[in-house]
C-alpha atoms as a PDB file:
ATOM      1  CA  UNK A   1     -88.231 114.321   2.463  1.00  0.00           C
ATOM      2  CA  UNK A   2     -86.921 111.296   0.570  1.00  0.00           C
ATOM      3  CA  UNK A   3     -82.719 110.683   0.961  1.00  0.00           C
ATOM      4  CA  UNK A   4     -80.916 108.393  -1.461  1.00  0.00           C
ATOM      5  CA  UNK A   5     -77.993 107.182  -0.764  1.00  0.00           C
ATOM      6  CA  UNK A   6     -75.528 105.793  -3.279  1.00  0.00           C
ATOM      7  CA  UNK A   7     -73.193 103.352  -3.052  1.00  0.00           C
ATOM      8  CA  UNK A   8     -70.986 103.634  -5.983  1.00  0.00           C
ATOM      9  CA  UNK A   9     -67.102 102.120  -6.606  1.00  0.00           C
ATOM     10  CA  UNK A  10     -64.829 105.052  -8.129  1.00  0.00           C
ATOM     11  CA  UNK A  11     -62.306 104.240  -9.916  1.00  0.00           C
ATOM     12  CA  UNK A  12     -59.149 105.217  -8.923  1.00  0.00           C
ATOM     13  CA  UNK A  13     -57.733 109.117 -10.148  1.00  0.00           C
ATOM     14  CA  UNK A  14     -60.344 108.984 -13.066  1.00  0.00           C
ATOM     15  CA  UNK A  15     -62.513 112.251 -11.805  1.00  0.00           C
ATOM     16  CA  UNK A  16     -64.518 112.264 -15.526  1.00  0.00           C
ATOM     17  CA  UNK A  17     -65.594 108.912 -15.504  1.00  0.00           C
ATOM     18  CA  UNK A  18     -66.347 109.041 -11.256  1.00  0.00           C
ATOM     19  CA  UNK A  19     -68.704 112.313 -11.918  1.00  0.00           C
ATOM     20  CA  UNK A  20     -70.655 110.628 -14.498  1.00  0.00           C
ATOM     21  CA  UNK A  21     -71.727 107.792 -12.187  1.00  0.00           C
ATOM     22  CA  UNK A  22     -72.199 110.149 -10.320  1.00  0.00           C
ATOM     23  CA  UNK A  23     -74.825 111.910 -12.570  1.00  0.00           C
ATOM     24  CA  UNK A  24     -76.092 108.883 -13.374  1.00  0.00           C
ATOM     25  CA  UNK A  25     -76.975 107.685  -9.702  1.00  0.00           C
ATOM     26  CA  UNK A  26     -78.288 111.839  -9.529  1.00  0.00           C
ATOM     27  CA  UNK A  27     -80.456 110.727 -12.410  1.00  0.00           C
ATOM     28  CA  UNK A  28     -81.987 107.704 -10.810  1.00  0.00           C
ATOM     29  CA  UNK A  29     -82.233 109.259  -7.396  1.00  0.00           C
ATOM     30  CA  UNK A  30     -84.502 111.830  -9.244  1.00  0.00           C
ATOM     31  CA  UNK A  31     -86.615 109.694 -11.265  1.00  0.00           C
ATOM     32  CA  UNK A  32     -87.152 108.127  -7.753  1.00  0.00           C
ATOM     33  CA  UNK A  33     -88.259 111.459  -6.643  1.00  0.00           C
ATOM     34  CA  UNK A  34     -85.235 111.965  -4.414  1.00  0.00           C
ATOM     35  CA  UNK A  35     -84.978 115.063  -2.446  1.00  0.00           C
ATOM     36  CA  UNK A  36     -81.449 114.935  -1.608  1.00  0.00           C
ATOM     37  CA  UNK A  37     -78.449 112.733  -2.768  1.00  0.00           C
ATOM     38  CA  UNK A  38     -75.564 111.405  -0.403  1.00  0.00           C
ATOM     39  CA  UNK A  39     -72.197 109.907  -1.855  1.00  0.00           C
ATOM     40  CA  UNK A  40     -69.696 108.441  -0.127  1.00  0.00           C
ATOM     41  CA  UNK A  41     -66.178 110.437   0.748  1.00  0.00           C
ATOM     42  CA  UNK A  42     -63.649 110.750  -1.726  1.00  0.00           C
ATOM     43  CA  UNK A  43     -66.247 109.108  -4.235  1.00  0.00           C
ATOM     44  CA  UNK A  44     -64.768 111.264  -7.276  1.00  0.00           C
ATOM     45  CA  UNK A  45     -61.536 110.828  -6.749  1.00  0.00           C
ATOM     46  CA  UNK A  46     -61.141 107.673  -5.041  1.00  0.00           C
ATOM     47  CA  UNK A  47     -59.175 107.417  -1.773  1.00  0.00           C
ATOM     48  CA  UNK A  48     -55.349 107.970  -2.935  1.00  0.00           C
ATOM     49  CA  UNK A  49     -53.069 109.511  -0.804  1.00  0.00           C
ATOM     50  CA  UNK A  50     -49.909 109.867  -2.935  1.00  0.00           C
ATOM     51  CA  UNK A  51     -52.084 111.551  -5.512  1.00  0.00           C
ATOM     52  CA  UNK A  52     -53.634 113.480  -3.358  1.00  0.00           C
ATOM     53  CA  UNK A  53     -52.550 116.451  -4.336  1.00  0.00           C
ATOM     54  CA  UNK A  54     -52.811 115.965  -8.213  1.00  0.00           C
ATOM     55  CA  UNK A  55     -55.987 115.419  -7.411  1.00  0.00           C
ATOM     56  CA  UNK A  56     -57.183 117.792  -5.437  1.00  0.00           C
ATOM     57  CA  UNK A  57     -60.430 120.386  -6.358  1.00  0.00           C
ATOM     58  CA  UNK A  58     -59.949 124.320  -6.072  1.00  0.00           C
ATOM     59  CA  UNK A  59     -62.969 125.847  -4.764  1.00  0.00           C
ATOM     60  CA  UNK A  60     -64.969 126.584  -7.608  1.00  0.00           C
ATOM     61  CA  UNK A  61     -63.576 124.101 -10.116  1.00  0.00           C
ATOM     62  CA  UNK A  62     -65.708 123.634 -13.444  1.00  0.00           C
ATOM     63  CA  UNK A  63     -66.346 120.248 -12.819  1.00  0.00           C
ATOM     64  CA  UNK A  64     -68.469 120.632 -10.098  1.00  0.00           C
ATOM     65  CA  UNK A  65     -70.934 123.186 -12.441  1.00  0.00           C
ATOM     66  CA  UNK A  66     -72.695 120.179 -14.151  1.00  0.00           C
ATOM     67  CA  UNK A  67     -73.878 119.368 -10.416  1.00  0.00           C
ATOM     68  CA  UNK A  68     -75.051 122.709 -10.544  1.00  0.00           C
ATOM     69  CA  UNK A  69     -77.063 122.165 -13.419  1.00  0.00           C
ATOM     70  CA  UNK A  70     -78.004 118.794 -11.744  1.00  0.00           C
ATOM     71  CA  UNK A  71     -79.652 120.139  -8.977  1.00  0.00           C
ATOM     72  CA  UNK A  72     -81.897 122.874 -10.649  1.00  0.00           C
END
């Protein structure tokens, strides 16, 4: 089993633009013949405590279906 893990800096509130480095760091684990991907915690939203809330995910938000798709 290979394990990548990425080391990425989100960017603070801005979910879209965090999940597509996160797809691209996906891409490159897979080209690398990755098995399995780690990301750090609170990589797509950043760690923000007073938005928190406005930023939180329900359990089977949209967003996360393109990691769906990622992972076929």
């Amino acid at each position: 089993m290979k394990i990548a893990l990425a080391q990425l800096k989100s960017e603070s509130g801005k979910v879209e633009v965090n999940i597509q480095k996160h797809l691209n760091f996906i891409t490159k684990a897979a080209k690398a013949k990755a098995n399995i991907v780690v990301f750090p915690e609170l990589s797509l939203t950043n760690y923000e405590p007073r938005l928190a809330k406005e930023l939180a995910f329900e359990k089977n938000d949209a967003r996360f279906d393109i990691f769906k798709e990622y992972s076929k």
